[in-house]
Protein backbone atom coordinates (compact mmCIF):
# COMPACT_ATOMS: atom_id res chain seq x y z
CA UNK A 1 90.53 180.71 -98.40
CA UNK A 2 87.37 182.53 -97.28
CA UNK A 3 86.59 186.30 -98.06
CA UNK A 4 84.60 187.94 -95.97
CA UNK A 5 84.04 191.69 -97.45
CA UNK A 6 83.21 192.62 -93.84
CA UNK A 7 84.29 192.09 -90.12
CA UNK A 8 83.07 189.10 -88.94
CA UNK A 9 81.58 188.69 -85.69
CA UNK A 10 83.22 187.17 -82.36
CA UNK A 11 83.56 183.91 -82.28
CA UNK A 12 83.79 183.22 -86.49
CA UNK A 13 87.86 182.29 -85.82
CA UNK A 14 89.02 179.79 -83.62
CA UNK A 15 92.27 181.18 -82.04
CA UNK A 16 92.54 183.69 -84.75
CA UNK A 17 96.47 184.25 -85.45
CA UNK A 18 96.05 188.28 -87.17
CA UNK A 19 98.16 190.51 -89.54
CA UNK A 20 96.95 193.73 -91.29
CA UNK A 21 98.33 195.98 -93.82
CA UNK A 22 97.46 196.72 -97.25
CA UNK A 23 99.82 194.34 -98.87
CA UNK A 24 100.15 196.08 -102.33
CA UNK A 25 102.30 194.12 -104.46
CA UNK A 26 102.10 190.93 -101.76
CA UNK A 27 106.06 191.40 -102.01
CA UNK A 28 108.78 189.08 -100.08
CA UNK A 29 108.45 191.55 -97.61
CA UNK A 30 104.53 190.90 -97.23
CA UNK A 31 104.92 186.90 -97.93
CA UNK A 32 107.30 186.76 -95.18
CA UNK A 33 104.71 187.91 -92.81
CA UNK A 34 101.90 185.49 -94.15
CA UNK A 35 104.28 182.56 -93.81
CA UNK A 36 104.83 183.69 -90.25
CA UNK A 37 101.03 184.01 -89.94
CA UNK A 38 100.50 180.38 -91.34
CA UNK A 39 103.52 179.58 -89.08
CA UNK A 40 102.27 180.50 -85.90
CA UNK A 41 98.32 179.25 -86.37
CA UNK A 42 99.79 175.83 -86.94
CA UNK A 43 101.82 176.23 -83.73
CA UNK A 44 98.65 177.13 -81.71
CA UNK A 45 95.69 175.53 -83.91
CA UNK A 46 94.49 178.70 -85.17
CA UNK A 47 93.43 180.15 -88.23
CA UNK A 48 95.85 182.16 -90.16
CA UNK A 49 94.04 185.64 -91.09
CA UNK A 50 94.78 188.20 -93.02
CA UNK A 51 93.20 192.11 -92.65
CA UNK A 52 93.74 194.78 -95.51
CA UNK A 53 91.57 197.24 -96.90
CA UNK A 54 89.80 197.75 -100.16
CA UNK A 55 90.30 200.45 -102.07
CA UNK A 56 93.75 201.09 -100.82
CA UNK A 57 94.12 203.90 -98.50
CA UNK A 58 95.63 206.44 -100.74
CA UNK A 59 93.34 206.57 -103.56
CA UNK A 60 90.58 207.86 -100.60
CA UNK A 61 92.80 209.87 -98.62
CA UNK A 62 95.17 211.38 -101.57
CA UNK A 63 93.08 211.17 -105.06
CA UNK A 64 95.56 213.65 -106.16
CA UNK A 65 97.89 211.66 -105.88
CA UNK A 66 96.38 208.75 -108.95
CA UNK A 67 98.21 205.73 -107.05
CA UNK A 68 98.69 203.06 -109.55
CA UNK A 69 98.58 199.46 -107.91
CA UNK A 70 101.62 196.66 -108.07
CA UNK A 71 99.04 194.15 -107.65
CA UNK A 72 95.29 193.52 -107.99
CA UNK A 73 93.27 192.67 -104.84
CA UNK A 74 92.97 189.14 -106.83
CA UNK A 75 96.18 188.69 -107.30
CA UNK A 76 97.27 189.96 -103.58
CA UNK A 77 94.14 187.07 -102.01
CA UNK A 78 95.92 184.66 -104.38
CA UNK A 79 99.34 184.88 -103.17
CA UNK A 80 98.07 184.99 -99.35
CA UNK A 81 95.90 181.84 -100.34
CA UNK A 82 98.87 179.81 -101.71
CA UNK A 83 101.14 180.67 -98.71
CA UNK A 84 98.27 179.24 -96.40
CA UNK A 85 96.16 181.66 -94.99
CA UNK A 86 92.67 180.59 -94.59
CA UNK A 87 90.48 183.55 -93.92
CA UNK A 88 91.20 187.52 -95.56
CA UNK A 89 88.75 190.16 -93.96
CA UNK A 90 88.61 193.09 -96.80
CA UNK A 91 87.58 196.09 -94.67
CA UNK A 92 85.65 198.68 -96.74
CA UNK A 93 87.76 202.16 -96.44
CA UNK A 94 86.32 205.12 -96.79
CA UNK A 95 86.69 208.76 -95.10
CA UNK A 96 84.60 207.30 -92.11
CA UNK A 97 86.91 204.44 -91.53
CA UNK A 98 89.70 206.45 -91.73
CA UNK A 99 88.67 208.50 -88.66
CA UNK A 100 88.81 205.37 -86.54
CA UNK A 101 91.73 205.63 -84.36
CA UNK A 102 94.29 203.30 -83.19
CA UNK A 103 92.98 202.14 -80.04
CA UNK A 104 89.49 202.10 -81.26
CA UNK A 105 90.64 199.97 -84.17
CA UNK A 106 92.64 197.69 -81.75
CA UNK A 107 89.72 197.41 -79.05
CA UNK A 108 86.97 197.14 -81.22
CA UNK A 109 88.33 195.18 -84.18
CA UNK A 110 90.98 193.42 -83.20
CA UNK A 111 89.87 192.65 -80.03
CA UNK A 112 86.22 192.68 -79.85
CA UNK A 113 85.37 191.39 -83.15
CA UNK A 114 88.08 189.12 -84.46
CA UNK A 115 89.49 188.06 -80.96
CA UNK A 116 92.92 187.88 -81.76
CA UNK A 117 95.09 185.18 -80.16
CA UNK A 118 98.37 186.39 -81.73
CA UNK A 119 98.91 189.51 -83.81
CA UNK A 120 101.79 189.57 -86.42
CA UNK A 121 102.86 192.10 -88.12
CA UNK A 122 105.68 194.15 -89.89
CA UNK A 123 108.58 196.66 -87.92
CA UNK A 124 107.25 199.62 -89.97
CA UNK A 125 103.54 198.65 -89.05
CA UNK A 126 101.16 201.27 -88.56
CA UNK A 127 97.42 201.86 -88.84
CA UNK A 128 94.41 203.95 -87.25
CA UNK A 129 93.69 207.72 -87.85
CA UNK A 130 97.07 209.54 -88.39
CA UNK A 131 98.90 206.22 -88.93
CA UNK A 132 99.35 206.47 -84.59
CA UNK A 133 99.36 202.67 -84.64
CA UNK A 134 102.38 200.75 -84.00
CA UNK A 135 103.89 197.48 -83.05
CA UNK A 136 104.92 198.85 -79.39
CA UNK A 137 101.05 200.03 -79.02
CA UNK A 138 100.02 196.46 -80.33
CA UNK A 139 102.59 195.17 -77.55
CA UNK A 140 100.94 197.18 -74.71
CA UNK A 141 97.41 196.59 -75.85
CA UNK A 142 97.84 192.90 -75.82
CA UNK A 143 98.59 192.71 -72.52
CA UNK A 144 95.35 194.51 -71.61
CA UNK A 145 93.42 192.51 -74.57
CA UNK A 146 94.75 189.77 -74.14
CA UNK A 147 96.44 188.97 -77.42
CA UNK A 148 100.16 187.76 -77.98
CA UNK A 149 102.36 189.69 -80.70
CA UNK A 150 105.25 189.22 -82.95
CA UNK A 151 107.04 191.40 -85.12
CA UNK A 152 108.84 190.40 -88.10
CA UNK A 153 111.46 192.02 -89.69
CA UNK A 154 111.74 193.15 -93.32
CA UNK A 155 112.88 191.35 -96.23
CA UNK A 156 116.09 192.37 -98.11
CA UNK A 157 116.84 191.63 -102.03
CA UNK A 158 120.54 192.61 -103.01
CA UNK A 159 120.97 193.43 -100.10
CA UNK A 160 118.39 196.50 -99.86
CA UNK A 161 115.04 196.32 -97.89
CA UNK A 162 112.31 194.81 -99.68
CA UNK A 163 109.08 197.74 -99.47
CA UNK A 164 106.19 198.56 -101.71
CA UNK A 165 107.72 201.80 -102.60
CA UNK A 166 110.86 200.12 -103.29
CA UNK A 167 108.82 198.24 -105.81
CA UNK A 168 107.06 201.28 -107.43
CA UNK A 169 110.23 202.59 -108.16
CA UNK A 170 111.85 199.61 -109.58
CA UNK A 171 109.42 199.17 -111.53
CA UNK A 172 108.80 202.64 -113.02
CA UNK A 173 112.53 203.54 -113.64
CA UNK A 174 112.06 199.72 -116.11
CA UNK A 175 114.02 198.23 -113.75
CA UNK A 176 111.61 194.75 -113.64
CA UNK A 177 114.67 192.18 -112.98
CA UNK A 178 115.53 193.70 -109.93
CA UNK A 179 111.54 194.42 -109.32
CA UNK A 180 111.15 190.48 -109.74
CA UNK A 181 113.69 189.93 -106.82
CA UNK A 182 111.11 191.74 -104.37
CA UNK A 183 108.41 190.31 -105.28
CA UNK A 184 109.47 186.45 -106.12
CA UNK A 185 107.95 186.57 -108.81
CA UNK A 186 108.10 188.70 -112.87
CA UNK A 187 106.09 192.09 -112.48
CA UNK A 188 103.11 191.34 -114.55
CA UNK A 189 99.93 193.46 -115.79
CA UNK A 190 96.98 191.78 -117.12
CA UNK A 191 94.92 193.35 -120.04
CA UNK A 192 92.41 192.35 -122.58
CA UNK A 193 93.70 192.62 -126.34
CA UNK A 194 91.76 195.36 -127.92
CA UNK A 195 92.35 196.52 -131.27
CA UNK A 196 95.32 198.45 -132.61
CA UNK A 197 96.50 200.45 -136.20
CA UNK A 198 97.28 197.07 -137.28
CA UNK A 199 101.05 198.55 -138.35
CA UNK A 200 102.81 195.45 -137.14
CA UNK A 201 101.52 193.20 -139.55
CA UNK A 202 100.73 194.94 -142.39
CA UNK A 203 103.72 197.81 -142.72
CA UNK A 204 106.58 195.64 -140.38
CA UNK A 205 105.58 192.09 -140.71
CA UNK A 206 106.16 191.53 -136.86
CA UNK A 207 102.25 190.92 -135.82
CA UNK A 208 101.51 192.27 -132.32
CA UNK A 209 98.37 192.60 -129.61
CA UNK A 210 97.45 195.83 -128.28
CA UNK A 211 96.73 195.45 -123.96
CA UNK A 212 94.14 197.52 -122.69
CA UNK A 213 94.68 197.87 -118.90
CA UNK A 214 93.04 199.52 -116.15
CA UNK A 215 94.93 201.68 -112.76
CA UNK A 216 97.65 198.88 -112.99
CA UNK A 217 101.57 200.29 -112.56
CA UNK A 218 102.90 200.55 -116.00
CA UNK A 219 107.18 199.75 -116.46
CA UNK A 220 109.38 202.57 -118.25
CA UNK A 221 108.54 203.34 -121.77
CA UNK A 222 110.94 200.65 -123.73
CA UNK A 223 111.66 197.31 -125.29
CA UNK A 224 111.62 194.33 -122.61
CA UNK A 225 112.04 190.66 -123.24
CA UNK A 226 109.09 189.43 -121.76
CA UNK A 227 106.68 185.90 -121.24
CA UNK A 228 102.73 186.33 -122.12
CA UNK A 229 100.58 183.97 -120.64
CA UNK A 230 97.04 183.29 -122.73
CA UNK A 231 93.89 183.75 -120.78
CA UNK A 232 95.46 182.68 -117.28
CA UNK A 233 93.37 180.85 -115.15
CA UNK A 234 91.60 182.65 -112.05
CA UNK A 235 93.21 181.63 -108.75
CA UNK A 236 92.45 178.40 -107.33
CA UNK A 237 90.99 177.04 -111.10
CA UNK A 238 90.86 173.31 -110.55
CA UNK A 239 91.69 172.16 -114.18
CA UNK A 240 95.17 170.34 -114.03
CA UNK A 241 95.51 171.96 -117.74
CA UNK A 242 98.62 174.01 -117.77
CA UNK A 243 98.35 177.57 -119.01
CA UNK A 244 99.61 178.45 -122.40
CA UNK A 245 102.86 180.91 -122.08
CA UNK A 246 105.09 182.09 -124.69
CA UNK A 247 108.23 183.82 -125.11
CA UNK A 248 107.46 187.77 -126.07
CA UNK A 249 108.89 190.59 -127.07
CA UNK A 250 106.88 193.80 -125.31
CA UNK A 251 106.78 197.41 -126.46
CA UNK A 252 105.61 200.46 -123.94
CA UNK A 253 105.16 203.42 -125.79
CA UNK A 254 103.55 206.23 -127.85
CA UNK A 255 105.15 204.97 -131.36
CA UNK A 256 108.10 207.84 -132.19
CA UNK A 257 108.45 206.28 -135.68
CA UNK A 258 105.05 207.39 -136.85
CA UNK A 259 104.30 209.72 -135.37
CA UNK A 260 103.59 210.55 -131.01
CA UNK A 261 100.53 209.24 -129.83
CA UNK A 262 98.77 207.84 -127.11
CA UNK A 263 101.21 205.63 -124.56
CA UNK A 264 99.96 202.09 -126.02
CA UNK A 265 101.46 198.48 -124.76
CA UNK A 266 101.74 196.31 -127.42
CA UNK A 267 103.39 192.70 -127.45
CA UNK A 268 104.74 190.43 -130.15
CA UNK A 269 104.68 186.53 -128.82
CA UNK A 270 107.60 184.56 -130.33
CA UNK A 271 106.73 181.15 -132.46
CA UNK A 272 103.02 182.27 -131.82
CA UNK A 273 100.68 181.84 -134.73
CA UNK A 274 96.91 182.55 -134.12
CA UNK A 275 94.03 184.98 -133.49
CA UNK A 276 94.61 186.73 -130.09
CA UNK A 277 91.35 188.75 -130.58
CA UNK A 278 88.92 188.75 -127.41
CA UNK A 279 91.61 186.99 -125.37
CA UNK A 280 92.82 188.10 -121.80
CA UNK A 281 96.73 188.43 -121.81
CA UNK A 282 99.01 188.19 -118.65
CA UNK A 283 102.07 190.08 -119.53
CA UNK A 284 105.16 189.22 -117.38
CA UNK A 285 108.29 191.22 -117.60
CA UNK A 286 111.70 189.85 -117.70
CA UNK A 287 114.26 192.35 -118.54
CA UNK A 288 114.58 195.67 -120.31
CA UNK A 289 116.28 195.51 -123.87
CA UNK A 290 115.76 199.53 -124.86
CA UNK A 291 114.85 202.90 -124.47
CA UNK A 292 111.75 203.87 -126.99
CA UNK A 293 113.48 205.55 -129.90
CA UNK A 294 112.66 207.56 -133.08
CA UNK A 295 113.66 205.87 -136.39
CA UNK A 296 114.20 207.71 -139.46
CA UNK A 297 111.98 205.61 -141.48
CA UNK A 298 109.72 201.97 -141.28
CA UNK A 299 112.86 199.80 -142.64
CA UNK A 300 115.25 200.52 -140.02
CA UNK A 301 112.64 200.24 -137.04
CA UNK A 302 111.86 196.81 -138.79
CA UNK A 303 115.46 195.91 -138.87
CA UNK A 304 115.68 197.24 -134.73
CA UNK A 305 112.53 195.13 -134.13
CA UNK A 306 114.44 191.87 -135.37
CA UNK A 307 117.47 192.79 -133.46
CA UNK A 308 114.93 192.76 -130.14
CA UNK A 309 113.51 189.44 -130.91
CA UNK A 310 116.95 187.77 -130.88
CA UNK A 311 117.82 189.55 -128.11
CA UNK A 312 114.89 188.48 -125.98
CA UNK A 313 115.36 185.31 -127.40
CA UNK A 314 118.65 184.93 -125.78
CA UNK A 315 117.68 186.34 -122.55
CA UNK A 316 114.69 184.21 -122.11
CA UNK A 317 116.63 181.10 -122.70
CA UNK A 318 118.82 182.04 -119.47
CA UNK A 319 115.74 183.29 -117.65
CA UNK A 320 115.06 181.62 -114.61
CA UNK A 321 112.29 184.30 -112.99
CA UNK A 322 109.30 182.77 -111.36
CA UNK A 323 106.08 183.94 -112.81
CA UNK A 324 103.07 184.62 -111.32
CA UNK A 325 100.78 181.43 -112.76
């Protein structure tokens, strides 16, 4: 799949087959589309393309409002990659962007630029200044523009509709099982190990790595049983060598026990013995075991701690969640 970091001129695409939307999270919602993108460019000999925007809207428009991601823009190319789609056009947003309007965008972007055959998006689609876009102006525009449209409807998981904020909350409230049913995938974060008060080892003989990770969307504070992939391989890595993943016991919290502190994400990898010092860490939830709790002294959080591990060690031997590899 190609990146282009800008919008390409006319003629780039041959019969380009279009959706846009920020895609945080790349959810079943969001892979639904794609697959309907890759779909339909087959159908016509097109190229499936993909538009989004980079930062995400909200972090320009609503600082205030410190919007943590579900998914990195790596992570969100990778997934569109795998599904099929060839090209992804990353539009830069800023304040001047976001004062383009919906038929602007549609006239001059879409149309202009790009040259849309077919546009594909979402029922809850919108875009342009105000979010005045929709899938019934995309309908009347293409007439005029000359560009075909279809609009897919949402995912459901449990029965519920699949949406990024859907996901957020999942996620946040520790929920990650039900999280991993939106997104097809375990809720991960990726972090580099940095180093930590060394407790673990020395004062309760369960070793762990401290993560160090930047504006991702952190679980609930608590005990999960969880799968920790070793310095994962960037998308699209050609080396047929699989990537190391263990079974893991994660901790999200600011350490009751001795003391509140700093919120600090710590994991303990099961039948793991080695120096994870320097290493990049892909942390993939399964389940919550927990809440974070206070223990009246070191010996009965150690106890706690190996009442977690066989715990996790029984969910993770019926786990069946796809991870994100």
């Amino acid at each position: 799949m190609k990146i282009f970091n800008y919008i390409p001129a006319r003629g780039t695409f041959k019969n380009p087959v279009v959706t846009i939307g920020n895609f945080d999270g790349a959810h079943a919602g969001h892979q639904k589309i794609f697959s309907e993108v890759v779909k339909k460019a087959e159908e016509t000999s097109g190229t499936p393309i993909v538009i989004t925007f980079c930062p995400h809207p909200v972090t320009v428009l609503f600082p205030e409002k410190n919007l943590k991601l579900i998914s990195s823009f790596k992570v969100k190319c990778c997934i569109a990659e795998r599904i099929g789609i060839k090209a992804l056009v990353c539009i830069p947003f800023d304040t001047r962007f976001a004062n383009i309007d919906s038929e602007t965008f549609i006239s001059e972007i879409l149309a202009d630029k790009i040259g849309a055959k077919w546009v594909i998006v979402g029922n809850n689609c919108s875009f342009g200044r105000s979010k005045k876009g929709s899938p019934d102006l995309l309908r009347r525009r293409g007439k005029k523009f000359g560009f075909n449209l279809k609009v897919v409807r949402y995912a459901t998981a449990l029965g519920k509709r699949v949406s990024s904020t859907r996901v957020r909350s999942l996620v946040s409230r520790g929920d990650v099982h039900e999280a991993a049913l939106t997104l097809k995938r375990a809720y991960h974060i990726d972090g580099s190990v940095v180093k930590g008060k060394g407790r673990g080892a020395r004062i309760l003989r369960t070793p762990t790595a401290n993560i160090n990770t930047e504006n991702m969307l952190i679980p609930k504070e608590g005990v999960y049983a969880a799968k920790v992939t070793i310095d994962p391989k960037p998308c699209g890595h050609s080396s047929k060598k699989a990537a190391r993943t263990f079974n893991a016991v994660a901790n999200i919290g600011s350490n009751p026990t001795f003391g509140k502190g700093d919120i600090t994400y710590e994991v303990h990898l099961l039948d793991f013995n080695g120096d994870l010092s320097g290493h990049t860490l892909r942390l993939h939830f399964i389940k919550r075991i927990r809440d974070e709790k206070k223990f009246k002294s070191t010996s009965e959080l150690s106890i706690q701690i190996q009442k977690d591990i066989e715990k996790a060690r029984a969910i993770l031997a019926k786990a069946d969640t796809p991870l994100y590899l």
